[in-house]
C-alpha atoms as a PDB file:
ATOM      1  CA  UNK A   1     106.024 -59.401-108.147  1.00  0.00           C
ATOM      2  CA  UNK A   2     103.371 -57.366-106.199  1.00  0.00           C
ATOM      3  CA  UNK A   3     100.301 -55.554-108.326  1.00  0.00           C
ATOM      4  CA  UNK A   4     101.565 -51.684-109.119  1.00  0.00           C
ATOM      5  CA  UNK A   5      99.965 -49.465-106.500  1.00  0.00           C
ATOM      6  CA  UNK A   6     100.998 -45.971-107.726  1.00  0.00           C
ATOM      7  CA  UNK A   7     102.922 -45.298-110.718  1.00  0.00           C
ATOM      8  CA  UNK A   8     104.533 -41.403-111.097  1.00  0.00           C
ATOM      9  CA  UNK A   9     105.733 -41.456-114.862  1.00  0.00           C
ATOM     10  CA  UNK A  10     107.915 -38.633-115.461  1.00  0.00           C
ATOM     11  CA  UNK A  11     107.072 -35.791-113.124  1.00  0.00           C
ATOM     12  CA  UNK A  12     108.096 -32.505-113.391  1.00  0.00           C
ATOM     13  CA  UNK A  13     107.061 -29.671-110.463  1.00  0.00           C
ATOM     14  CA  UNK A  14     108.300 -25.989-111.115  1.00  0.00           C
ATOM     15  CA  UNK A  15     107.977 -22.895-109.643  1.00  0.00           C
ATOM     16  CA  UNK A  16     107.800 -19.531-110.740  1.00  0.00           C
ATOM     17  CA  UNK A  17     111.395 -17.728-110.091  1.00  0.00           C
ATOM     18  CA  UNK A  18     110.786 -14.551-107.850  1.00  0.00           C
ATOM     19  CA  UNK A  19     112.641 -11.105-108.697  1.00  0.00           C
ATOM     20  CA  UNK A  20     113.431 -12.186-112.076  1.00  0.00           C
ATOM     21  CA  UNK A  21     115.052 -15.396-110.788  1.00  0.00           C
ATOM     22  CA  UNK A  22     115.134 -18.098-112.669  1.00  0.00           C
ATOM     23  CA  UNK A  23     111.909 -21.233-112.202  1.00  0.00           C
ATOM     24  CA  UNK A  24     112.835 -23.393-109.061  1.00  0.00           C
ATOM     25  CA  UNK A  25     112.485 -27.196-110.465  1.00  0.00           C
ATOM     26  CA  UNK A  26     111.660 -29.268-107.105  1.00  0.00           C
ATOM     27  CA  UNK A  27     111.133 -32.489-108.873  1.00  0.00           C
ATOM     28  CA  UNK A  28     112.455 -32.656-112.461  1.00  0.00           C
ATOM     29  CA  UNK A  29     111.122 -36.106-114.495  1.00  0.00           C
ATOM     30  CA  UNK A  30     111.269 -38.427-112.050  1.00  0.00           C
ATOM     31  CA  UNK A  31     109.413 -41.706-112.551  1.00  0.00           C
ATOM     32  CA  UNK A  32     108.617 -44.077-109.639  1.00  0.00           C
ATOM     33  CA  UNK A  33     106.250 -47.770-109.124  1.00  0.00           C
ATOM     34  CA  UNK A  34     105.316 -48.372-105.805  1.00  0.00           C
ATOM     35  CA  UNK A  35     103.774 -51.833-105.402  1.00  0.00           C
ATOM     36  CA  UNK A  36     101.079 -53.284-103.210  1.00  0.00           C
ATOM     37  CA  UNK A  37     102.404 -53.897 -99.491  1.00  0.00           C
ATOM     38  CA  UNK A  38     105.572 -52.546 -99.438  1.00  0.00           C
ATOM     39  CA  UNK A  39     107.306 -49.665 -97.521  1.00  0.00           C
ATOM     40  CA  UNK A  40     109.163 -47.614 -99.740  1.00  0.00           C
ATOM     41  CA  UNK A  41     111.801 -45.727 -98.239  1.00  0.00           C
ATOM     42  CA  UNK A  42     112.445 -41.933 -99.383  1.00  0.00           C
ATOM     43  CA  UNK A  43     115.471 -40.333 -98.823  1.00  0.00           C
ATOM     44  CA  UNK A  44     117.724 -36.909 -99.416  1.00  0.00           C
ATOM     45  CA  UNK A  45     118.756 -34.142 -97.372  1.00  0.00           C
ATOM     46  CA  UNK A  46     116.804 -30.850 -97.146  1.00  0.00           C
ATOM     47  CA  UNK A  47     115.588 -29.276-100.644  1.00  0.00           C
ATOM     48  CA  UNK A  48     115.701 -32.209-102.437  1.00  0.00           C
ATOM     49  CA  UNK A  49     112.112 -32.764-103.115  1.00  0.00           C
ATOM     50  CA  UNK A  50     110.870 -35.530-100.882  1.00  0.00           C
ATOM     51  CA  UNK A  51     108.012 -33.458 -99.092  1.00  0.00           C
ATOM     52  CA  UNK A  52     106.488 -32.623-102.694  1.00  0.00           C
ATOM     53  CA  UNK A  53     106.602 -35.665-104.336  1.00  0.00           C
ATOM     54  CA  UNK A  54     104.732 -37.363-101.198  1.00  0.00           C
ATOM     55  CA  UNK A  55     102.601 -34.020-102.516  1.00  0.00           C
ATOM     56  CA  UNK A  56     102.136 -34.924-105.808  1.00  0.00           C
ATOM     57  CA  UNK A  57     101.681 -38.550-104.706  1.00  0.00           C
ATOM     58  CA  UNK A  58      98.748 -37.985-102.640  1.00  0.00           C
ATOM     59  CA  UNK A  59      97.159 -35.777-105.206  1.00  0.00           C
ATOM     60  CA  UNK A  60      97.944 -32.430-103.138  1.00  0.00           C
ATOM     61  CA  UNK A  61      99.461 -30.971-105.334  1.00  0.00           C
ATOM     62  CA  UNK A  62      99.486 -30.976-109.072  1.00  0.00           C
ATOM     63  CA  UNK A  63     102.739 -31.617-111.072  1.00  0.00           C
ATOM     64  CA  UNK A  64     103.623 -28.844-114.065  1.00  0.00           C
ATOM     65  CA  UNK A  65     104.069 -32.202-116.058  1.00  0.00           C
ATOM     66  CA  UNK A  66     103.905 -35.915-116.290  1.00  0.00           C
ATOM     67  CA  UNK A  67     101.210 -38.728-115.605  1.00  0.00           C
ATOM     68  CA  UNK A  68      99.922 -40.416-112.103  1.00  0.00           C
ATOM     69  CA  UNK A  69      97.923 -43.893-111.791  1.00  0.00           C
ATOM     70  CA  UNK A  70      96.868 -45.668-108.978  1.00  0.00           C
ATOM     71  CA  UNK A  71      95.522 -49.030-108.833  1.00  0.00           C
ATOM     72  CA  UNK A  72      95.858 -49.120-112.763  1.00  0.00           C
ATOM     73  CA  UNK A  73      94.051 -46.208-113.547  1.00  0.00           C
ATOM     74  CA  UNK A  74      95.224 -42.714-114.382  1.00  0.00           C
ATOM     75  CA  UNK A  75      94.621 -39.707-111.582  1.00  0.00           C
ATOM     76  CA  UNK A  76      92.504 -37.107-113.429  1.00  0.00           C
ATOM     77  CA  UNK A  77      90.311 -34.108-112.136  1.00  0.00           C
ATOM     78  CA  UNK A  78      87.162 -36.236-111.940  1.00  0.00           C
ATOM     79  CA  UNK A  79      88.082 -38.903-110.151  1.00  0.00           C
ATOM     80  CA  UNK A  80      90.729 -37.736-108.090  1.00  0.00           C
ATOM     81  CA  UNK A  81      88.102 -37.458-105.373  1.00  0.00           C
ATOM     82  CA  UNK A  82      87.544 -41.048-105.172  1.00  0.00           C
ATOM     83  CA  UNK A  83      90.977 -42.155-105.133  1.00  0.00           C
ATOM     84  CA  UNK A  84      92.253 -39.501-102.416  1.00  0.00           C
ATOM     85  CA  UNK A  85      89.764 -41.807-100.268  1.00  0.00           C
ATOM     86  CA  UNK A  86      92.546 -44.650-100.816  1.00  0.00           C
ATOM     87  CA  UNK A  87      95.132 -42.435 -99.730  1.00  0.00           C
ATOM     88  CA  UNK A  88      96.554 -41.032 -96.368  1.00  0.00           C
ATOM     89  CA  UNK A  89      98.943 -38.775 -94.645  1.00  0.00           C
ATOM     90  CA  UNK A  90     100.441 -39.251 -91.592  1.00  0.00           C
ATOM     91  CA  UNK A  91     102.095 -35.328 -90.835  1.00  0.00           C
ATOM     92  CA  UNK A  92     105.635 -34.804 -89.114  1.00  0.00           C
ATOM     93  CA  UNK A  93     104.375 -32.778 -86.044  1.00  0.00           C
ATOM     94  CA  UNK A  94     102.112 -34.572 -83.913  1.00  0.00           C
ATOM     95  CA  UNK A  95     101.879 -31.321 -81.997  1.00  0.00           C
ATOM     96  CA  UNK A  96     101.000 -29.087 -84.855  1.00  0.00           C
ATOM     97  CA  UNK A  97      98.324 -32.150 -86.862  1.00  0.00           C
ATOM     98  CA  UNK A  98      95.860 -32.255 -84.222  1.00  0.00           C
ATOM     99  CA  UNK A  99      92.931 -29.601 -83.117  1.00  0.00           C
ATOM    100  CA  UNK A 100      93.521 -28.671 -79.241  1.00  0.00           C
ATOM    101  CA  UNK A 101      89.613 -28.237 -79.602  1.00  0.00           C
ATOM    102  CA  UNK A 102      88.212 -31.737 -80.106  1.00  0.00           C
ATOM    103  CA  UNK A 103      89.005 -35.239 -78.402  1.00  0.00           C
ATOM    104  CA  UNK A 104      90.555 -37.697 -80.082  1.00  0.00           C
ATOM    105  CA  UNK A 105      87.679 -39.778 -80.570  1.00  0.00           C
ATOM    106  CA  UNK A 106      87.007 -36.423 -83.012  1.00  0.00           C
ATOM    107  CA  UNK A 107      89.742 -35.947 -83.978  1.00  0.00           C
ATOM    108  CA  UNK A 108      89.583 -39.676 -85.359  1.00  0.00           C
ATOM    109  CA  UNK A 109      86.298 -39.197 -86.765  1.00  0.00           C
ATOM    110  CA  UNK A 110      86.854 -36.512 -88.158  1.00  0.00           C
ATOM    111  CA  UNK A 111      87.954 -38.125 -92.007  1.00  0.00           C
ATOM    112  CA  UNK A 112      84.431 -39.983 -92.086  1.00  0.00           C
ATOM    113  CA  UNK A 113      81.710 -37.372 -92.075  1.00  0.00           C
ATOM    114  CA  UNK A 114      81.262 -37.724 -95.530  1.00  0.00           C
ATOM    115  CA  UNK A 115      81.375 -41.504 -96.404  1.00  0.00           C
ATOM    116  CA  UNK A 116      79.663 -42.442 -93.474  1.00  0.00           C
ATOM    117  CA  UNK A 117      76.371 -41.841 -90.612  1.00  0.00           C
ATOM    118  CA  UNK A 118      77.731 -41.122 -87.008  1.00  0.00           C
ATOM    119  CA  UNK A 119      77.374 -44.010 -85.653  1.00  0.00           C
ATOM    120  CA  UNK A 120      78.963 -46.136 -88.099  1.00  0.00           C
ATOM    121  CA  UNK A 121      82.058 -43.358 -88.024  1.00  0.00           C
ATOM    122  CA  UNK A 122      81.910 -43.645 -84.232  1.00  0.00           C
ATOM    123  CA  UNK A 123      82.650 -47.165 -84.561  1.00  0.00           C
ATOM    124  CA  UNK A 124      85.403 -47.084 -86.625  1.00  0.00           C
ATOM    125  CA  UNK A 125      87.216 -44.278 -84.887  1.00  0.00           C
ATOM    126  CA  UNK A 126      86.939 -46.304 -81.793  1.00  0.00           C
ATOM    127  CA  UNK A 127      88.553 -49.442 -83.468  1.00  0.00           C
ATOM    128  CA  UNK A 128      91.135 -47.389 -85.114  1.00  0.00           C
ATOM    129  CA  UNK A 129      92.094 -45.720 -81.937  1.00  0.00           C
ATOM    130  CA  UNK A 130      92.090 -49.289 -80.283  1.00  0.00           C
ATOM    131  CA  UNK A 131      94.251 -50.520 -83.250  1.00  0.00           C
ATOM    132  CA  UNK A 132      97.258 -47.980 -82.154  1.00  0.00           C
ATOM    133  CA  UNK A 133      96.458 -49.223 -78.601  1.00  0.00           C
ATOM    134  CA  UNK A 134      94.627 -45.776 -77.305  1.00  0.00           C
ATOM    135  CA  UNK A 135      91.212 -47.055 -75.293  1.00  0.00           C
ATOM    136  CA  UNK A 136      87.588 -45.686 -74.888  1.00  0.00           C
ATOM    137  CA  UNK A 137      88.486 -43.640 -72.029  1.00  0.00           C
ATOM    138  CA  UNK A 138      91.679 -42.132 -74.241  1.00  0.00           C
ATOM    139  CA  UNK A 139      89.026 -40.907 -77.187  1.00  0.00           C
ATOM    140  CA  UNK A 140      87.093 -38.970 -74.742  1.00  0.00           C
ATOM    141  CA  UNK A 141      90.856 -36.650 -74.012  1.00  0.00           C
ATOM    142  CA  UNK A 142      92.207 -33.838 -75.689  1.00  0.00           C
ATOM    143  CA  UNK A 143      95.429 -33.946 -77.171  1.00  0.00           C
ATOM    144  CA  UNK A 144      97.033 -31.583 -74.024  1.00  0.00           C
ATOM    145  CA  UNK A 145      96.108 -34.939 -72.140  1.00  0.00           C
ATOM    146  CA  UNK A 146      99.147 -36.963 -74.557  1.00  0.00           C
ATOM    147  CA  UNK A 147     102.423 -37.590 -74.691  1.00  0.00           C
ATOM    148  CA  UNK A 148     103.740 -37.040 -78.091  1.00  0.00           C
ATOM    149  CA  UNK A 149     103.930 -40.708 -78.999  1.00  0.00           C
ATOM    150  CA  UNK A 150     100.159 -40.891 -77.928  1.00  0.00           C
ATOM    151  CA  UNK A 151      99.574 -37.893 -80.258  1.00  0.00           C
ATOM    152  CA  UNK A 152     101.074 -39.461 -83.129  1.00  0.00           C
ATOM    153  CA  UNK A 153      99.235 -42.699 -82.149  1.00  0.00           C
ATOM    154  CA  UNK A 154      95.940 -40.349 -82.883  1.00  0.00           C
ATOM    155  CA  UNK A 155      97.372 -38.936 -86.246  1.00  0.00           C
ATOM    156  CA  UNK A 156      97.940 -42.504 -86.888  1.00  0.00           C
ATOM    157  CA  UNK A 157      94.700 -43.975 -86.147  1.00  0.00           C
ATOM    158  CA  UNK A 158      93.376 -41.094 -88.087  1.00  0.00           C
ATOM    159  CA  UNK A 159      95.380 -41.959 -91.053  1.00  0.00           C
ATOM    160  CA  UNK A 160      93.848 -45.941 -90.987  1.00  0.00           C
ATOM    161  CA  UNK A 161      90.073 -45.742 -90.128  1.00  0.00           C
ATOM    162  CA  UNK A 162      88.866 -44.944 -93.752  1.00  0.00           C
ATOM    163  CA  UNK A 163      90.878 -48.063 -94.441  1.00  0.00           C
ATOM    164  CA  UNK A 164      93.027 -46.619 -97.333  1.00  0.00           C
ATOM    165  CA  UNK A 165      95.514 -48.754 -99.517  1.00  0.00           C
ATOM    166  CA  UNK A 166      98.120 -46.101 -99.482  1.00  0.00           C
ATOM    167  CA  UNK A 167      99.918 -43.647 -96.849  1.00  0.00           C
ATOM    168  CA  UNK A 168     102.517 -41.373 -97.350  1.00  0.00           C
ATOM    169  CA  UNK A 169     104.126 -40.950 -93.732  1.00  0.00           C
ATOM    170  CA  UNK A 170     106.550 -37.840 -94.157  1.00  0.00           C
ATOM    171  CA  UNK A 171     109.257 -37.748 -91.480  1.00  0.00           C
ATOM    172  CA  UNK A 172     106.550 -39.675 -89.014  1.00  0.00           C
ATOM    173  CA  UNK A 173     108.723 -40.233 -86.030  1.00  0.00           C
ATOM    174  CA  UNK A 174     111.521 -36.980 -86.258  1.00  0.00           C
ATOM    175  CA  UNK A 175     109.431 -34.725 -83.505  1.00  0.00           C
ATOM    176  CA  UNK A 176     109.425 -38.047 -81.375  1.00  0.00           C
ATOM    177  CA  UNK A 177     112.122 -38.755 -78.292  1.00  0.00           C
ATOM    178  CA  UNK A 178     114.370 -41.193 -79.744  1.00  0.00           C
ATOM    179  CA  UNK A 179     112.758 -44.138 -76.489  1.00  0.00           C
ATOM    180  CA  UNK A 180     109.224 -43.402 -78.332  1.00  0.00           C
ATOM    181  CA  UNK A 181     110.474 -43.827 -82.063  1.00  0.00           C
ATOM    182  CA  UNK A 182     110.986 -47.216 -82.308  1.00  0.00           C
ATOM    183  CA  UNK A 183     107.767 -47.663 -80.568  1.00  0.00           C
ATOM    184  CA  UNK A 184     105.842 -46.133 -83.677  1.00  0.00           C
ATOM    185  CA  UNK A 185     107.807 -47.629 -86.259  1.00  0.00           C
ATOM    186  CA  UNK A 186     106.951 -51.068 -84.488  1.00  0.00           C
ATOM    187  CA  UNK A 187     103.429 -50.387 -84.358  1.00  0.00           C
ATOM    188  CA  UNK A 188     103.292 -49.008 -88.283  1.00  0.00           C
ATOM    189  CA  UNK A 189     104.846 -52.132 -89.525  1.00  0.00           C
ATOM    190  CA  UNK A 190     102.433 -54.221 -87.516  1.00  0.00           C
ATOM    191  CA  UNK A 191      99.127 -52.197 -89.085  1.00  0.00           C
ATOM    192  CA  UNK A 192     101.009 -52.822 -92.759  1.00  0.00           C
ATOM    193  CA  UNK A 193     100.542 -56.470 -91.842  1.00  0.00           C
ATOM    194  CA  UNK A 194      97.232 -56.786 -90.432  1.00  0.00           C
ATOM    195  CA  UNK A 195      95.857 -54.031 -92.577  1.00  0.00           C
ATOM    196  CA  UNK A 196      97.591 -54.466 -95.885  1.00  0.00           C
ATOM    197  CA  UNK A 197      99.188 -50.911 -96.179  1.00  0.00           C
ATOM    198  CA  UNK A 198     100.850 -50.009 -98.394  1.00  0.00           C
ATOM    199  CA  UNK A 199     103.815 -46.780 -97.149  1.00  0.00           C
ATOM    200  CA  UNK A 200     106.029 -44.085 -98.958  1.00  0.00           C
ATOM    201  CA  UNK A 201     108.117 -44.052 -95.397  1.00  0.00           C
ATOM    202  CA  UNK A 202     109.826 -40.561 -96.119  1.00  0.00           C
ATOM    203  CA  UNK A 203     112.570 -39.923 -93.838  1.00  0.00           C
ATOM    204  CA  UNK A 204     116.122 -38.104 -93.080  1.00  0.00           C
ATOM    205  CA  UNK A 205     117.116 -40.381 -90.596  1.00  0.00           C
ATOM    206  CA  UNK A 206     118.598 -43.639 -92.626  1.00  0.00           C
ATOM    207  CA  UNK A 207     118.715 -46.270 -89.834  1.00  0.00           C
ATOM    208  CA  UNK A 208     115.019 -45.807 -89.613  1.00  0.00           C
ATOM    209  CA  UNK A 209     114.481 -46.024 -93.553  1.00  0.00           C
ATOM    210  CA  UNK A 210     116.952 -49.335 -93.048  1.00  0.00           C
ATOM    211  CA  UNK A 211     114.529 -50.981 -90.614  1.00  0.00           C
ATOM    212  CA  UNK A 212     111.089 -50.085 -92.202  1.00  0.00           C
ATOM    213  CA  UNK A 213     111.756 -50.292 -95.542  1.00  0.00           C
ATOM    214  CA  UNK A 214     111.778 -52.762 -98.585  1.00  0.00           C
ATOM    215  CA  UNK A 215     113.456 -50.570-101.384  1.00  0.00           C
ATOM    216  CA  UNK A 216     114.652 -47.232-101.217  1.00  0.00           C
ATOM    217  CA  UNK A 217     114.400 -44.400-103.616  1.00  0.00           C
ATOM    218  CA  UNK A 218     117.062 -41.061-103.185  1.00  0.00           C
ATOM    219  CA  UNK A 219     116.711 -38.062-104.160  1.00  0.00           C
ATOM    220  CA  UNK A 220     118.767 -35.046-104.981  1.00  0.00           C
ATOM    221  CA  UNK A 221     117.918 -31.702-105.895  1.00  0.00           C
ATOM    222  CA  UNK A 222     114.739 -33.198-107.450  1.00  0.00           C
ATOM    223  CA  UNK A 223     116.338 -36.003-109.164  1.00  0.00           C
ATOM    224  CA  UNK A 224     116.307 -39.481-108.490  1.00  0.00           C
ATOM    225  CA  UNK A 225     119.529 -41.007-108.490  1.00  0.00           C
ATOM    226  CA  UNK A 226     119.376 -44.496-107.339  1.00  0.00           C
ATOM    227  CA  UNK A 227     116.493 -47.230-106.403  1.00  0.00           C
ATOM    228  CA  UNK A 228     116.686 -50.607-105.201  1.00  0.00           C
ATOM    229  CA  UNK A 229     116.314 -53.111-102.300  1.00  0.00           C
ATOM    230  CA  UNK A 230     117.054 -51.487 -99.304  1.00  0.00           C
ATOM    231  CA  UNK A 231     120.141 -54.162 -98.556  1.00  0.00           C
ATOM    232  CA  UNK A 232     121.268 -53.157-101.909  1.00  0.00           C
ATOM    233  CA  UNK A 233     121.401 -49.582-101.174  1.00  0.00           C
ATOM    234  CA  UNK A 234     123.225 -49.745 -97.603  1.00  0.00           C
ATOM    235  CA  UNK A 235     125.352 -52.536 -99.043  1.00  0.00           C
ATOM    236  CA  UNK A 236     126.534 -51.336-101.668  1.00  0.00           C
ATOM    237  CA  UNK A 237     125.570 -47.877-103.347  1.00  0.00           C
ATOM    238  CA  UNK A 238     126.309 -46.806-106.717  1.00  0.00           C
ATOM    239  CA  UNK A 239     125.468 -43.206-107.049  1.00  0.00           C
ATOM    240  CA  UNK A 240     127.981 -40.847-105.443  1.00  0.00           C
ATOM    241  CA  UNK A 241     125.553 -38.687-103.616  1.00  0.00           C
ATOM    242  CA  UNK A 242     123.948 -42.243-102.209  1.00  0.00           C
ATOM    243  CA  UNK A 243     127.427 -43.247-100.963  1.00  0.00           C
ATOM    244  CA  UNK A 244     127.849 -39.460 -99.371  1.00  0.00           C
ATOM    245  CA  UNK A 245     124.660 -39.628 -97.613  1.00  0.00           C
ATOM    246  CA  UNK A 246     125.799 -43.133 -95.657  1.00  0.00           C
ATOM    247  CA  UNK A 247     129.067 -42.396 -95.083  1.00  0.00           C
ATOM    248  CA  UNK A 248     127.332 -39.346 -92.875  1.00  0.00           C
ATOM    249  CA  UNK A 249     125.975 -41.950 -90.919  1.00  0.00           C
ATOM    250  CA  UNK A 250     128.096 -41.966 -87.579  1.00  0.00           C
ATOM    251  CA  UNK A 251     128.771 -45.557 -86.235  1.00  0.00           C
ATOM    252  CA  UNK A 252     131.259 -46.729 -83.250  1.00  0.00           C
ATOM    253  CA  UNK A 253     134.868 -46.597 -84.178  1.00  0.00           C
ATOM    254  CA  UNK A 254     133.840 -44.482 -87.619  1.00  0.00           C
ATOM    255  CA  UNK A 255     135.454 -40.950 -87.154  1.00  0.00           C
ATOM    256  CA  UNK A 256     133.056 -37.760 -87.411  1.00  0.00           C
ATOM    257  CA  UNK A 257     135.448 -35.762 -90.321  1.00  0.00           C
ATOM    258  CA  UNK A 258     134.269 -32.574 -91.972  1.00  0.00           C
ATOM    259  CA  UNK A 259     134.843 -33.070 -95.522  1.00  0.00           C
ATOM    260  CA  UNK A 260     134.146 -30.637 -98.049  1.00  0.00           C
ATOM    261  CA  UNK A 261     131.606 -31.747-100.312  1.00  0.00           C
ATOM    262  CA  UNK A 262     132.632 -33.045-103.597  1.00  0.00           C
ATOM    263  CA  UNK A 263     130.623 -32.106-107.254  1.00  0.00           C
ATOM    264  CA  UNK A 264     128.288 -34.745-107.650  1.00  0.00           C
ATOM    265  CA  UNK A 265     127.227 -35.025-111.218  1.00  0.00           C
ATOM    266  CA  UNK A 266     123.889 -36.397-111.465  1.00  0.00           C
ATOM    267  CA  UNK A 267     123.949 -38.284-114.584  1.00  0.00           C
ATOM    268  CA  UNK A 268     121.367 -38.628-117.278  1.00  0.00           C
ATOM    269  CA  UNK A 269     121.343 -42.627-118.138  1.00  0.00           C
ATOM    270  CA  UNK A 270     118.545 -44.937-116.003  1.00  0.00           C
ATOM    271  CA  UNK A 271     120.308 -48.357-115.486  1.00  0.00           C
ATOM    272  CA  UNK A 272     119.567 -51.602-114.209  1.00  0.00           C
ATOM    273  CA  UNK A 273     122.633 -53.039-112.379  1.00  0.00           C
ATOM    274  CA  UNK A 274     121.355 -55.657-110.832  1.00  0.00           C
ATOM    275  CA  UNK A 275     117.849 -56.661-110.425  1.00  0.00           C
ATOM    276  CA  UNK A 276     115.702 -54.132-109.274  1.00  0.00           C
ATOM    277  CA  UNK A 277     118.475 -51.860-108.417  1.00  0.00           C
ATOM    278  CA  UNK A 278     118.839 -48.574-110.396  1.00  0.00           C
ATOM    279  CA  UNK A 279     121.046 -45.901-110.661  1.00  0.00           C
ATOM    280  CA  UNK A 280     121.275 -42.801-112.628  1.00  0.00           C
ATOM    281  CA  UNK A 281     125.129 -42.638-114.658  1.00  0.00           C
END
């Protein structure tokens, strides 16, 4: 098996209830090993916790408990610095990410300034942008010159050209057209190959999860209910809310039936039914 990457060991996230509500618990003691090179696919409807714990992942944002390491060694206060230079997000809204203000050569520099001289960052920025297929003449543009494939080719190059280990890429290709988002998921499984990436691919739409991703982790209400290979998953899930979210999948011949949703219980055992596939009983 592959080196551990990242390890989350039981994290908890609250927040403070408003009006005299009670806390809100977004993630509540979930642990999760991400190993070197794989995509790990993150799924769960709305509210369930997947943009925070790509959060608390990255080292955005602190969880009220539990323990992070990457690369073996535990995330703390003074080096967290150093290790967020391994690390990089690639945002939902390639519309929203990038500064109407500065090319995309700048744009792609941008994450340098403070590791390396111009020159050297100017170099880099123009090989990333080449490595997502955007040339010379493209870095010189501002983003009102780009489609919004192009734009999340930018965020993407962007995301590789401090050569990190690690990206989270939270809902990466859901602002796309549909002709564009294969396109993108194409090109980020190529850069995992020739660039040794390692992805939390985080995601609403499940065929994409299916086709990027190794193993999949679900999550509900802050909870994670079932992990394993993704065949394993969409072959044959365990966890009731697992099997609810793919039979929401429409497919020819498969009827689209409003069904009231049933009580899921969550369960509170971790088991191994097979290897590497867990679910919560």
């Amino acid at each position: 098996m592959a080196n551990e990457l990242l390890k989350l060991a039981n994290i908890t996230v609250q927040y403070p209830g408003r009006h005299g509500k009670p806390e809100l618990v977004a993630l509540d003691d979930v642990s999760l090993t991400i190993y070197e090179g794989e995509t790990l696919g993150l799924v769960g409807e709305s509210g369930s916790g997947k943009t925070t714990l790509g959060q608390v992942a990255l080292s955005l944002l602190q969880p009220t408990s539990g323990e992070i390491a990457f690369a073996g060694q535990p995330i703390t206060k003074h080096n967290r610095r150093t290790v967020m230079d391994d690390m990089q997000l690639i945002f939902q809204d390639p519309y929203e990410s990038l500064n109407p203000k500065h090319t995309a050569l700048e744009l792609v520099r941008e994450p340098l300034r403070r590791r390396f001289d111009l020159s050297t960052a100017t170099e880099m920025a123009t090989q990333a942008l080449a490595a997502v297929g955007l040339t010379p003449a493209d870095g010189e543009k501002y983003p009102v010159a780009f489609s919004g494939g192009q734009r999340q080719r930018i965020g993407i190059a962007r995301a590789i050209v401090g050569q990190p280990k690690f990206i989270v890429a939270d809902e990466p290709i859901s602002a796309l057209d549909v002709s564009i988002q294969a396109q993108v998921l194409s090109l980020m499984m190529a850069l995992r190959e020739q660039r040794a990436l390692t992805y939390l691919f985080i995601s609403h739409d499940l065929s994409k999860v299916q086709a990027i991703s190794d193993r999949v982790a679900v999550l509900y209400f802050g909870h994670l209910v079932e992990l394993g290979p993704t065949a394993a998953i969409f072959e044959n899930p365990l966890h009731p809310y697992t099997q609810e979210l793919l039979a929401a999948i429409p497919s020819i011949g498969k009827p689209l039936i409003a069904q009231q949703r049933q009580t899921i219980t969550v369960g509170t055992t971790w088991v191994e039914v097979t290897p590497g596939h867990f679910v919560r009983q």
